[in-house]
C-alpha atoms as a PDB file:
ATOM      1  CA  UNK A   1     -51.657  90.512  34.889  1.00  0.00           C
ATOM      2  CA  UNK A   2     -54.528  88.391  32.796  1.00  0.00           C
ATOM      3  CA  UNK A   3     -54.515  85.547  31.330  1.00  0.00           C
ATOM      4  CA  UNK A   4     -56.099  84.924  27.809  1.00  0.00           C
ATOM      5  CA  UNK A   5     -56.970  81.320  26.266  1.00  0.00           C
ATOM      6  CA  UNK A   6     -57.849  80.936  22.714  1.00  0.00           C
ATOM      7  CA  UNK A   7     -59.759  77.447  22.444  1.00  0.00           C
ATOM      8  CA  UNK A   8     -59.584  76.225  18.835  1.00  0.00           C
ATOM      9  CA  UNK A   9     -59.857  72.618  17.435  1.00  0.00           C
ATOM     10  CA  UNK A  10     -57.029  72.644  16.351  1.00  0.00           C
ATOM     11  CA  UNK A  11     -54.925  74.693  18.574  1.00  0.00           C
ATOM     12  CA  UNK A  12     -54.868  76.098  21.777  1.00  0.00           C
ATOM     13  CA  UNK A  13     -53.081  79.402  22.737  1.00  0.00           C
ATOM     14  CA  UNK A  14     -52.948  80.646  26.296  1.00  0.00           C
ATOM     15  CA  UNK A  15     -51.141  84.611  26.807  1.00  0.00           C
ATOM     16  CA  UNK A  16     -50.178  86.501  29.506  1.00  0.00           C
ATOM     17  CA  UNK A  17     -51.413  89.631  29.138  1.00  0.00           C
ATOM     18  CA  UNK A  18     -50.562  93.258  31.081  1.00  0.00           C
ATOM     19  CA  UNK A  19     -52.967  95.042  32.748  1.00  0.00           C
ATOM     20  CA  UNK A  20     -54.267  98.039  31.010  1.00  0.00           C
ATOM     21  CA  UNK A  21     -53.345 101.877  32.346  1.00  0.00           C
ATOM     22  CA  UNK A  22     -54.093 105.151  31.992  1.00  0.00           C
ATOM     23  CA  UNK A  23     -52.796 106.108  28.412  1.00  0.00           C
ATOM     24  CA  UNK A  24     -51.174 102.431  28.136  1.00  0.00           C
ATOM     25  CA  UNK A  25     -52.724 100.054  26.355  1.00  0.00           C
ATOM     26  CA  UNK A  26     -52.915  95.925  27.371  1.00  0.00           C
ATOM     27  CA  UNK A  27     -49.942  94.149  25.703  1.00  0.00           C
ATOM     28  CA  UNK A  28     -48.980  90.521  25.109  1.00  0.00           C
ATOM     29  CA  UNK A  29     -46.429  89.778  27.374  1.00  0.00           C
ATOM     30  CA  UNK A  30     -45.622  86.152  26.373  1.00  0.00           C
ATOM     31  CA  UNK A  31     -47.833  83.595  24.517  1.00  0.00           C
ATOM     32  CA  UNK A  32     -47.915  79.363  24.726  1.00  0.00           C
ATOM     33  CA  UNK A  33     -49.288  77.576  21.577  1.00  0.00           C
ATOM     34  CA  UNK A  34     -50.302  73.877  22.055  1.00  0.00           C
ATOM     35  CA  UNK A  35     -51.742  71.830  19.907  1.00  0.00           C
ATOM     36  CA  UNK A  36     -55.372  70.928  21.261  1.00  0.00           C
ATOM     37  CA  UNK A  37     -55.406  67.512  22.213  1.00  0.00           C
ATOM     38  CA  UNK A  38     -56.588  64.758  19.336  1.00  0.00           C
ATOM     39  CA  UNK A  39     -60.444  63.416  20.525  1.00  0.00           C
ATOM     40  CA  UNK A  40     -60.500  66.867  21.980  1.00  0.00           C
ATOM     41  CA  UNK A  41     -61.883  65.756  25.577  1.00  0.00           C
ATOM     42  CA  UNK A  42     -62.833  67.415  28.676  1.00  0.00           C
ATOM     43  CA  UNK A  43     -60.348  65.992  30.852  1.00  0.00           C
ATOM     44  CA  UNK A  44     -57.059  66.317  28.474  1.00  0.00           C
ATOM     45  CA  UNK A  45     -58.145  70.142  27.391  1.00  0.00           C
ATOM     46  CA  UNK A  46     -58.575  70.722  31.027  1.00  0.00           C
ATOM     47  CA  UNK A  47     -55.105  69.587  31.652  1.00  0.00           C
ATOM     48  CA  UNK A  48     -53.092  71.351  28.796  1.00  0.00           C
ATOM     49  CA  UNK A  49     -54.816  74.988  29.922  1.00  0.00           C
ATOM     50  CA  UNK A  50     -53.794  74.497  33.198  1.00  0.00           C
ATOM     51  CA  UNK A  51     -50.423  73.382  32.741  1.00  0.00           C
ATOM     52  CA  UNK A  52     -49.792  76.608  30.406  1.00  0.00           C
ATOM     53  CA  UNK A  53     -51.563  79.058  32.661  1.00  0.00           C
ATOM     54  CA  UNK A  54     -49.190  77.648  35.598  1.00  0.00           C
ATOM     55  CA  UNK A  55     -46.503  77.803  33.353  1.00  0.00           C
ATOM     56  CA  UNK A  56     -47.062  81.577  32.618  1.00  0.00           C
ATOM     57  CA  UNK A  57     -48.481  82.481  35.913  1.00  0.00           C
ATOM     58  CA  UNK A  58     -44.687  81.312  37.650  1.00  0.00           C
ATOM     59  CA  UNK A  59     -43.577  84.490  39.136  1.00  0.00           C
ATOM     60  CA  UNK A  60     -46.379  86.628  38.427  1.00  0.00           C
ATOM     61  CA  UNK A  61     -49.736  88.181  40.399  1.00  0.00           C
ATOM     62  CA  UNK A  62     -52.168  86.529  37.818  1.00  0.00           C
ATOM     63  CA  UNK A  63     -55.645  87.935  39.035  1.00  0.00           C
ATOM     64  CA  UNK A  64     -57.556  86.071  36.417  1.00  0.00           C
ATOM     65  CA  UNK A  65     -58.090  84.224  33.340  1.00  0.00           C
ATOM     66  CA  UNK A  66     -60.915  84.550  30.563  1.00  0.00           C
ATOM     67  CA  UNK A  67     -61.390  81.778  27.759  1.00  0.00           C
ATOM     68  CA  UNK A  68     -62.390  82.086  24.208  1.00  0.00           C
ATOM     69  CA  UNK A  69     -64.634  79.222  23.233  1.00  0.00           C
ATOM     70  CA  UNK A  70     -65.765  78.005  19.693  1.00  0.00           C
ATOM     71  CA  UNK A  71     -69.377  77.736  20.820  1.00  0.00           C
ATOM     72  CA  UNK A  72     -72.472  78.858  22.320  1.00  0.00           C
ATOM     73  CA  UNK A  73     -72.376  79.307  25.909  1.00  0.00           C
ATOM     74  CA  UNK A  74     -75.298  80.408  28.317  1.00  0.00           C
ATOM     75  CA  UNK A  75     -76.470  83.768  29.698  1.00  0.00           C
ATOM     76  CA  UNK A  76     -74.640  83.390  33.300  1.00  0.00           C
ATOM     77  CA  UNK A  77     -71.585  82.580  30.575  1.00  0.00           C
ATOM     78  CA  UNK A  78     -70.674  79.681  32.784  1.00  0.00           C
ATOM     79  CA  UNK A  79     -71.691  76.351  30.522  1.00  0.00           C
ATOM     80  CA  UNK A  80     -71.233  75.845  27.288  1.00  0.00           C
ATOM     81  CA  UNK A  81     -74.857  74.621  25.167  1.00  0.00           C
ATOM     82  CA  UNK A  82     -72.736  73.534  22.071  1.00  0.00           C
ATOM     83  CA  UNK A  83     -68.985  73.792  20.658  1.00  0.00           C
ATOM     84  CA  UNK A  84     -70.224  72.196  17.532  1.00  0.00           C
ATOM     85  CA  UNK A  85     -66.572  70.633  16.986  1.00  0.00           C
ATOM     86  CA  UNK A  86     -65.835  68.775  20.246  1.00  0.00           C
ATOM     87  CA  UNK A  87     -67.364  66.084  22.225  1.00  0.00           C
ATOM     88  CA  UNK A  88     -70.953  66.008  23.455  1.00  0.00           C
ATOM     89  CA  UNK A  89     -69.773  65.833  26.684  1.00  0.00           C
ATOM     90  CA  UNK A  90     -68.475  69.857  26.815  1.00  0.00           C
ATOM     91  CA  UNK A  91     -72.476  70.290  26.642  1.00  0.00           C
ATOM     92  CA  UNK A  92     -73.350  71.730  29.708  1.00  0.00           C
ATOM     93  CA  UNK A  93     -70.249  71.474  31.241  1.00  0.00           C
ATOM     94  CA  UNK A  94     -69.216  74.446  33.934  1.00  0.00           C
ATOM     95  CA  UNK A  95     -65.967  75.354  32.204  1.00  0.00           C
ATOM     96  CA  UNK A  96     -64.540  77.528  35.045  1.00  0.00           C
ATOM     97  CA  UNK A  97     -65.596  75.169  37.530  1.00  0.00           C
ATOM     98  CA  UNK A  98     -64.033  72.209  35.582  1.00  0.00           C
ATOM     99  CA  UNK A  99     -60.723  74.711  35.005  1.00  0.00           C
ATOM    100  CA  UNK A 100     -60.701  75.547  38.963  1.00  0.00           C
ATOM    101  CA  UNK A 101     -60.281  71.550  39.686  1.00  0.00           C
ATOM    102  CA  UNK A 102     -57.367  71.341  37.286  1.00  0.00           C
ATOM    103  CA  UNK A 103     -55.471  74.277  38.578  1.00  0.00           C
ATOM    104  CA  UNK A 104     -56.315  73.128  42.793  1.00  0.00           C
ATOM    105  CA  UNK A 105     -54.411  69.946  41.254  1.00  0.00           C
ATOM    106  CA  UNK A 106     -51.621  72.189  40.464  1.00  0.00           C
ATOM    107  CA  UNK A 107     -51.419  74.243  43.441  1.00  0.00           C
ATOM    108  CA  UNK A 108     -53.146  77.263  41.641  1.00  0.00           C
ATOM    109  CA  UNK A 109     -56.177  79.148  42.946  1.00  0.00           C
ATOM    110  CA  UNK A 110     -56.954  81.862  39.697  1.00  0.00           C
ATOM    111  CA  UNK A 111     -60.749  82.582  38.936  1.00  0.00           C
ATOM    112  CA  UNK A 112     -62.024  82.132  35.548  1.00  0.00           C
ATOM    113  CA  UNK A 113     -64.675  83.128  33.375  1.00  0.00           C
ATOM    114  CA  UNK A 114     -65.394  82.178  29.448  1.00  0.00           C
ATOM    115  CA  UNK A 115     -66.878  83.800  26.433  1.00  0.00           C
ATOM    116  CA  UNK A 116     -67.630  82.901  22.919  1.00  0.00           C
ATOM    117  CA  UNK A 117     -64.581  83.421  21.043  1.00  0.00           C
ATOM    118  CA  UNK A 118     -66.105  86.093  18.459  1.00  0.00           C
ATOM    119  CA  UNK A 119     -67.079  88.111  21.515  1.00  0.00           C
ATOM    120  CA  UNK A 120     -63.992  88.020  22.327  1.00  0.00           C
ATOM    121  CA  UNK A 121     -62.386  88.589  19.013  1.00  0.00           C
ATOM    122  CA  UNK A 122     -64.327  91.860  19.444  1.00  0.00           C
ATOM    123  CA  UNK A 123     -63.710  92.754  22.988  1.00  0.00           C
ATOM    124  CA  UNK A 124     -59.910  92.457  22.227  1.00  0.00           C
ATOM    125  CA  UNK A 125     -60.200  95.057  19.029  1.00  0.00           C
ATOM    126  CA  UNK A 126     -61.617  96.885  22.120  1.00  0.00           C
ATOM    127  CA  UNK A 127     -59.269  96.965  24.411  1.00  0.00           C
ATOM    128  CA  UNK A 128     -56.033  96.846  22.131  1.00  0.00           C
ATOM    129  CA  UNK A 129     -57.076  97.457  18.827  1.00  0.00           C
ATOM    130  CA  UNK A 130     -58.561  99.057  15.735  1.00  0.00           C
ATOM    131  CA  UNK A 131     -61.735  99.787  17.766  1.00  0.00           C
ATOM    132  CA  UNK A 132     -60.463 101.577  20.601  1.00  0.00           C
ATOM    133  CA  UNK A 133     -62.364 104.252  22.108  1.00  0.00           C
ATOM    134  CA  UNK A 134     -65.116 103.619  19.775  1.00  0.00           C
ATOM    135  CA  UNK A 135     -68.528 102.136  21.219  1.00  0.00           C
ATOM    136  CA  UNK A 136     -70.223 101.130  18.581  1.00  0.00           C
ATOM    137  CA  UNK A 137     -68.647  98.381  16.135  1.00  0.00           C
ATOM    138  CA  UNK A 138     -69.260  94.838  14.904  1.00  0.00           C
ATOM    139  CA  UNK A 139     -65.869  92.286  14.053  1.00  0.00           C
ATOM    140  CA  UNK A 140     -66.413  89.573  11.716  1.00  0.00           C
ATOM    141  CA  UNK A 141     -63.891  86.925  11.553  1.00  0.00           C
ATOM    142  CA  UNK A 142     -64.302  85.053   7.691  1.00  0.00           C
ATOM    143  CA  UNK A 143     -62.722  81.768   8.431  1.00  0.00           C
ATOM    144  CA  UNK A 144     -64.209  77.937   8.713  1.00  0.00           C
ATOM    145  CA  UNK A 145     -67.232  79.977   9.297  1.00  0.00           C
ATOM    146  CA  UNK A 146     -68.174  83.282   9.935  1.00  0.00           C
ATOM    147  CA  UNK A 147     -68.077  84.803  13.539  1.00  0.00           C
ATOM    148  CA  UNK A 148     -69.325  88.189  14.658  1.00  0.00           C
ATOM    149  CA  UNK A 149     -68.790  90.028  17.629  1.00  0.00           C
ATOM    150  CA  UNK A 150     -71.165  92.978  18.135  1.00  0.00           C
ATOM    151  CA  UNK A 151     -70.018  96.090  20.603  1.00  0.00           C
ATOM    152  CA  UNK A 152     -73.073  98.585  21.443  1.00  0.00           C
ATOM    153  CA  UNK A 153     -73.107 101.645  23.364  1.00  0.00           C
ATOM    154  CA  UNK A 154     -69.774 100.379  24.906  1.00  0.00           C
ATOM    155  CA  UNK A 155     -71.036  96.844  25.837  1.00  0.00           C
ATOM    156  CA  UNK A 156     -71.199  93.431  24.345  1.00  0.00           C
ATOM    157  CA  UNK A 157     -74.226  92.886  22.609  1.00  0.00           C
ATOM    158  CA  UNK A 158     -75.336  89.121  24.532  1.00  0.00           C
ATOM    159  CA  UNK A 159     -78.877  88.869  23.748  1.00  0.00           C
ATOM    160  CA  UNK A 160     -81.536  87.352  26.040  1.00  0.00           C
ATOM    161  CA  UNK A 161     -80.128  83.855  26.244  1.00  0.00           C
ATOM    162  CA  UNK A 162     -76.253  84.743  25.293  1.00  0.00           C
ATOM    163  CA  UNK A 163     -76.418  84.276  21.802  1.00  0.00           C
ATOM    164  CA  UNK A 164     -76.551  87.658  20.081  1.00  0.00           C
ATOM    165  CA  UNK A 165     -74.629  88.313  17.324  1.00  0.00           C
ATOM    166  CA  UNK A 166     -74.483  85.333  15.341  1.00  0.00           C
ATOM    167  CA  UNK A 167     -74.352  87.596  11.998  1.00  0.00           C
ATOM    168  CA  UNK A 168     -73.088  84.420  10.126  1.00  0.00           C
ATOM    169  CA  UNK A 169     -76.367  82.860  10.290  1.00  0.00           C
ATOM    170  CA  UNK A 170     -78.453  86.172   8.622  1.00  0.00           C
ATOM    171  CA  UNK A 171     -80.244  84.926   5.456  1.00  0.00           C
ATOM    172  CA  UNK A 172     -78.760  86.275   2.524  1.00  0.00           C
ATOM    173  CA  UNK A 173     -80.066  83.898  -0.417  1.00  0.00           C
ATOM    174  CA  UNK A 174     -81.843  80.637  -1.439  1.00  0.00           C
ATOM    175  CA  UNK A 175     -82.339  77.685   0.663  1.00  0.00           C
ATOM    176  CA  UNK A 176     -78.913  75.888   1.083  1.00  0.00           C
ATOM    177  CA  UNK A 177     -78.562  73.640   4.132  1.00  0.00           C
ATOM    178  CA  UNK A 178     -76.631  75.707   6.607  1.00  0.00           C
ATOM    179  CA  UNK A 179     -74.446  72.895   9.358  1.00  0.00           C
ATOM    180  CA  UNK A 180     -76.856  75.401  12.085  1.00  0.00           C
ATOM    181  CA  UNK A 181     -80.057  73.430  10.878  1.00  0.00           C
ATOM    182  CA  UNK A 182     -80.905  76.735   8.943  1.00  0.00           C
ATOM    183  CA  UNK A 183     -81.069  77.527   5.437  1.00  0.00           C
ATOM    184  CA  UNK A 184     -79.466  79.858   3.356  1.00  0.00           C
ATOM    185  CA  UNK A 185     -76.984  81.635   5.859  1.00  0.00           C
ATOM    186  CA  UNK A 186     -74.267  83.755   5.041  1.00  0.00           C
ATOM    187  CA  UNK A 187     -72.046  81.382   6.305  1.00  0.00           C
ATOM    188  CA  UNK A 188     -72.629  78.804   4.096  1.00  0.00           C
ATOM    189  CA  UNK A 189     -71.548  80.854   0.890  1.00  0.00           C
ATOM    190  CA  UNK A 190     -69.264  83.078   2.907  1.00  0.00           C
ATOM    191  CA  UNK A 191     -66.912  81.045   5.129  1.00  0.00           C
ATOM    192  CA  UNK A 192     -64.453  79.341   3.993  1.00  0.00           C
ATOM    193  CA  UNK A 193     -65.599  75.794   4.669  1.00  0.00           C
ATOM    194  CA  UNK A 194     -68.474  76.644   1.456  1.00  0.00           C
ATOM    195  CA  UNK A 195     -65.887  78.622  -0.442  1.00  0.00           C
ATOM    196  CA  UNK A 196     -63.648  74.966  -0.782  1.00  0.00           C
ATOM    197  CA  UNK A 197     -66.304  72.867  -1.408  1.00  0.00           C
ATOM    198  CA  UNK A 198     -67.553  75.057  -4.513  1.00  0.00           C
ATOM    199  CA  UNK A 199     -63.925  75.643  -5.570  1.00  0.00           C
ATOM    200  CA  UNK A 200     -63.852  71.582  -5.696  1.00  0.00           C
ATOM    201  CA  UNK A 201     -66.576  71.245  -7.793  1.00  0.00           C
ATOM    202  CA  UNK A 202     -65.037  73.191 -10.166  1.00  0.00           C
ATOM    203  CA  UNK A 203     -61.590  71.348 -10.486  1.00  0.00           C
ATOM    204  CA  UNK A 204     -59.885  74.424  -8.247  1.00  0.00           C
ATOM    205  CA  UNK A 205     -57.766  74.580  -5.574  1.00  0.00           C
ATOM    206  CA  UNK A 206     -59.746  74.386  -2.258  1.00  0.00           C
ATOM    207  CA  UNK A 207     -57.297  77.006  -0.274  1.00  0.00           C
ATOM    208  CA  UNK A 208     -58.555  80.344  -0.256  1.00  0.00           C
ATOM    209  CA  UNK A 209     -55.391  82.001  -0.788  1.00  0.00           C
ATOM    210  CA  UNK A 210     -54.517  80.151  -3.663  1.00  0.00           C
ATOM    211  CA  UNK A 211     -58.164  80.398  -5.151  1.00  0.00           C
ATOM    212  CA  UNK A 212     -57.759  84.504  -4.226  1.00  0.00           C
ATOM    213  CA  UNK A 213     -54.381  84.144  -6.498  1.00  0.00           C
ATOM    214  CA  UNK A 214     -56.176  82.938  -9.235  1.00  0.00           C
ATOM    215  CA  UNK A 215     -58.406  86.487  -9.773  1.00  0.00           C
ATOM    216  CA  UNK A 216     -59.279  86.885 -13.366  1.00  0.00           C
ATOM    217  CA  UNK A 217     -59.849  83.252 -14.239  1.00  0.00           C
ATOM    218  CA  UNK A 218     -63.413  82.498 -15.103  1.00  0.00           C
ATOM    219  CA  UNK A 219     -64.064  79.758 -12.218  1.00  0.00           C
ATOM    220  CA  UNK A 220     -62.178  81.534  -9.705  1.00  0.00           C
ATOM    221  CA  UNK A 221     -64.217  84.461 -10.201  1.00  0.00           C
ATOM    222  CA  UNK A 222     -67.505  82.585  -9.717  1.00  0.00           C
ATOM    223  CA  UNK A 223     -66.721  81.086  -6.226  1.00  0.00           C
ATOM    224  CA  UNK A 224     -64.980  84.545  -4.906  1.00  0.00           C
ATOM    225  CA  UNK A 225     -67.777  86.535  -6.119  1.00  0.00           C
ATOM    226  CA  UNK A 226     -70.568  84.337  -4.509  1.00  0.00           C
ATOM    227  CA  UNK A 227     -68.251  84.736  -1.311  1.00  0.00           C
ATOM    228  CA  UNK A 228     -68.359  88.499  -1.477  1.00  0.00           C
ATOM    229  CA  UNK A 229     -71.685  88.591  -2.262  1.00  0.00           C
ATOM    230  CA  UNK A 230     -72.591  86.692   0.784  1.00  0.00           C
ATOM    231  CA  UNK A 231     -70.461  88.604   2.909  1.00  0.00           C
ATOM    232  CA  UNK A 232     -71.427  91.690   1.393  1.00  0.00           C
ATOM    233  CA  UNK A 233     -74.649  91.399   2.374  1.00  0.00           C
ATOM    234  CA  UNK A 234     -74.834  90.105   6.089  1.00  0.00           C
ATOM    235  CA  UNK A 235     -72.699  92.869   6.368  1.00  0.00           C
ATOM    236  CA  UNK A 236     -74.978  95.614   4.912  1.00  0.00           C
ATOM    237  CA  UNK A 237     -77.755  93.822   7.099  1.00  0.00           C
ATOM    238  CA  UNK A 238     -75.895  94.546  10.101  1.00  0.00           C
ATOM    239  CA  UNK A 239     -75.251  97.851   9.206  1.00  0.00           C
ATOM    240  CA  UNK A 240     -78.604  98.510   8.819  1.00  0.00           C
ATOM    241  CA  UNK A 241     -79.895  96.892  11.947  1.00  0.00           C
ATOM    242  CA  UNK A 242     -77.118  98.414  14.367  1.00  0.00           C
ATOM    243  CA  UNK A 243     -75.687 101.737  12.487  1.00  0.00           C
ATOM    244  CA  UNK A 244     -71.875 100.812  13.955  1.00  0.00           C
ATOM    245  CA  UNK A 245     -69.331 103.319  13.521  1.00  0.00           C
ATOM    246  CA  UNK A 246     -67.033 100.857  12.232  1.00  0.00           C
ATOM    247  CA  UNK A 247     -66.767  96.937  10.682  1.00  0.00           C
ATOM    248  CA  UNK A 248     -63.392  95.102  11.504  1.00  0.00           C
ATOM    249  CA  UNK A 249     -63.247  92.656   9.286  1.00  0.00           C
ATOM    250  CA  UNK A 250     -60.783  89.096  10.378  1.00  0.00           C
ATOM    251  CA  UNK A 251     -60.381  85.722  10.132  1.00  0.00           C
ATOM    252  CA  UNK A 252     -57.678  83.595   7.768  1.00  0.00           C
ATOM    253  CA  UNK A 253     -59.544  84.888   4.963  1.00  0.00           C
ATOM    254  CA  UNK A 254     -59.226  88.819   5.851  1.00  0.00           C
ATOM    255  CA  UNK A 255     -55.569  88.426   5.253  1.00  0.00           C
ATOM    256  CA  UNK A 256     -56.198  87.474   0.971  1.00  0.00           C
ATOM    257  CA  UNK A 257     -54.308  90.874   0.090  1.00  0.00           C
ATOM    258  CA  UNK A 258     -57.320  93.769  -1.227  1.00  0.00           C
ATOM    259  CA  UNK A 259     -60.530  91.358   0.535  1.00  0.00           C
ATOM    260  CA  UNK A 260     -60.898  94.766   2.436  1.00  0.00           C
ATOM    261  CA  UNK A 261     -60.962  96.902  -0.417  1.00  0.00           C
ATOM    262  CA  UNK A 262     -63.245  94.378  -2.151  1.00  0.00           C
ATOM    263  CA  UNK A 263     -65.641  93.932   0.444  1.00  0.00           C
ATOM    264  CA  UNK A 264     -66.152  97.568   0.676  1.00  0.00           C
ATOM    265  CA  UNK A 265     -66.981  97.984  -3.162  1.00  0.00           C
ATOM    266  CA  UNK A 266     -69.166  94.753  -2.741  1.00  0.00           C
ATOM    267  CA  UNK A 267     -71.096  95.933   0.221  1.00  0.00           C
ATOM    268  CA  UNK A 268     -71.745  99.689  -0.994  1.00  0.00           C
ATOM    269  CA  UNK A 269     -74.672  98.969  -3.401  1.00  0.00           C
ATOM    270  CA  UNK A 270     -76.290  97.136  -0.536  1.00  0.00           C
ATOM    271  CA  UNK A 271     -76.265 100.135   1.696  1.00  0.00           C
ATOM    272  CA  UNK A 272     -79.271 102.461   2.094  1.00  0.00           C
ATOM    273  CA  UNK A 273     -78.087 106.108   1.005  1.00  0.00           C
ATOM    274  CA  UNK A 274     -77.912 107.790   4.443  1.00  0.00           C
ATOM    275  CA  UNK A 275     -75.611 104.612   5.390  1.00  0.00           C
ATOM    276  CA  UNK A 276     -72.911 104.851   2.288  1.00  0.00           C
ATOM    277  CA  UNK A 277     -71.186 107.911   3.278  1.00  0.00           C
ATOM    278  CA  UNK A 278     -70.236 106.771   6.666  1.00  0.00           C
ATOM    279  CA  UNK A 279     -69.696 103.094   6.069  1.00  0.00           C
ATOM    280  CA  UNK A 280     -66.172 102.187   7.261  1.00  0.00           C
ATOM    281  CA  UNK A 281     -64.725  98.657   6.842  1.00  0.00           C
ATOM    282  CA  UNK A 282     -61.438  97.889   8.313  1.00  0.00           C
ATOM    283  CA  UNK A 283     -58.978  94.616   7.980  1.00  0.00           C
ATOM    284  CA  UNK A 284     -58.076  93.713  11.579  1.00  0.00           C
ATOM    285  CA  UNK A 285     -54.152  94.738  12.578  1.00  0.00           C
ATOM    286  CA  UNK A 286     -54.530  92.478  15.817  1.00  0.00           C
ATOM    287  CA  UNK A 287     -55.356  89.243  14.003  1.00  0.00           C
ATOM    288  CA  UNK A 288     -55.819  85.883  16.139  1.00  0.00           C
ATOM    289  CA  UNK A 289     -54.475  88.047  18.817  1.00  0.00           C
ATOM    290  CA  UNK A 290     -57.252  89.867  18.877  1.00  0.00           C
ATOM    291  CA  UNK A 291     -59.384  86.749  20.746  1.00  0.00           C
ATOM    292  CA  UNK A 292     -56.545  86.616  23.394  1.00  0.00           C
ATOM    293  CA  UNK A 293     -56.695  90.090  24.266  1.00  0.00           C
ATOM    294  CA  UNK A 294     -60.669  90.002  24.545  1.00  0.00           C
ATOM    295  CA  UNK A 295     -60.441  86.600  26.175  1.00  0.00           C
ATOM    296  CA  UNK A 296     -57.849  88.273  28.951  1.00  0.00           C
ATOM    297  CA  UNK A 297     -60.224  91.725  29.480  1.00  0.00           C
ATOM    298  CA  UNK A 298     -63.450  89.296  30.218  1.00  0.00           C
END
């Protein structure tokens, strides 16, 4: 058995996961959702992982747990450079060495390892999802911003310091301030953290869902279709740059009934000729589960 921890700001899943077999694929055995603790600090974090991984490893041969973090993280994928929503004082910080102390505390000896949580999100399509026995494919997860996880030749794609894939951040128009320090990244239109704010400005409702509801009216239109856009394009980019056999697309947003079927249409026009014919976009059937799977398989 694995363990798999999804680290958001907002909540914090751990899952026991099975171990993988010939012909049997990984399931989720039983999950713990917490609700990641308010200031978000090392110490308290620390403290509600371990209690859940003890409380799920009771009774079982747990041989190891993986972590999906909401940051970058270095090339040994040991510390953690930024998690642009918590504390300064994650920077740096040896998560499996911090995550060892709090288990000794509880009696526990279980090795650890981490991994930025859209790696993840694609290692767990992977392992137990849409993407299974394929080697080549990039995940996107459309949500407060835009994650990408990029699988080639059968490996994660990490990149010389650990940062690879960071799709969100491909220039797709103007010069908008992107929160990165860049300028006119997908995310910014894409996510949905830009998609509120220009649905504000307009008098609409911020949530994507109910802005997606609203099709057909004139304001709605303009703020989904810069979205698409957006998306449509660092998607076509990546396409171009990588030639995967397949784009899972998830993420809050991927579950707006038809955004598949959209973004397909969308990112078509975008796509060199040899690339149209075997362009295949897919909405993800593992959702956030996928980043628990991928987190557990690490």
């Amino acid at each position: 058995m694995k363990i798999g921890i999804d680290l958001g700001g907002h909540t914090l899943v751990t899952a026991l996961v099975s171990d993988s077999t010939v012909g049997v694929l990984p399931h989720i055995v039983r999950t713990i959702s917490d609700s990641t603790p308010r200031g978000r600090g090392v110490s308290d974090v620390m403290n509600v992982m371990a209690d859940a991984i003890a409380n799920l490893a009771e009774g079982c041969d747990v041989t190891g747990v993986g972590v999906a973090v909401p940051g970058m993280i270095d090339g040994d994928r040991t510390h953690v450079r930024r998690m642009p929503n918590f504390p300064r004082e994650w920077d740096d910080l040896d998560i499996p060495v911090g995550l060892a102390a709090a288990l000794a505390a509880r009696s526990l000896n279980i090795p650890s390892k981490i991994e930025n949580d859209a790696n993840c999100y694609a290692l767990g399509e992977g392992s137990a999802g849409d993407a299974v026995g394929i080697k080549d494919f990039v995940t996107f997860t459309m949500g407060t911003g835009i994650g990408c996880g990029i699988i080639s030749g059968g490996r994660l794609l990490a990149g010389a310091h650990g940062m690879a894939g960071e799709a969100g951040h491909l220039v797709v128009r103007g010069d908008a301030p992107c929160g990165c320090g860049g300028m006119g990244h997908a995310e910014t239109f894409a996510a949905a953290d830009g998609t509120s704010r220009r649905a504000r400005e307009l008098g609409l409702p911020a949530d994507f869902g109910e802005l997606w509801m609203m099709r057909g009216n004139h304001g709605a239109d303009i703020v989904i279709d810069a979205t698409l856009d957006a998306m449509a394009r660092a998607i076509a980019s990546t396409c171009h740059l990588l030639d995967p056999e397949l784009i899972i697309i998830g993420g809050g947003m991927s579950r707006a009934e038809g955004i598949g079927e959209a973004l397909h249409k969308r990112t078509l026009p975008y796509l060199s000729r040899p690339f149209k014919a075997m362009f295949n976009l897919k909405i993800s059937q593992l959702g956030n589960d996928a980043a628990l799977y991928g987190a557990a398989s690490i």
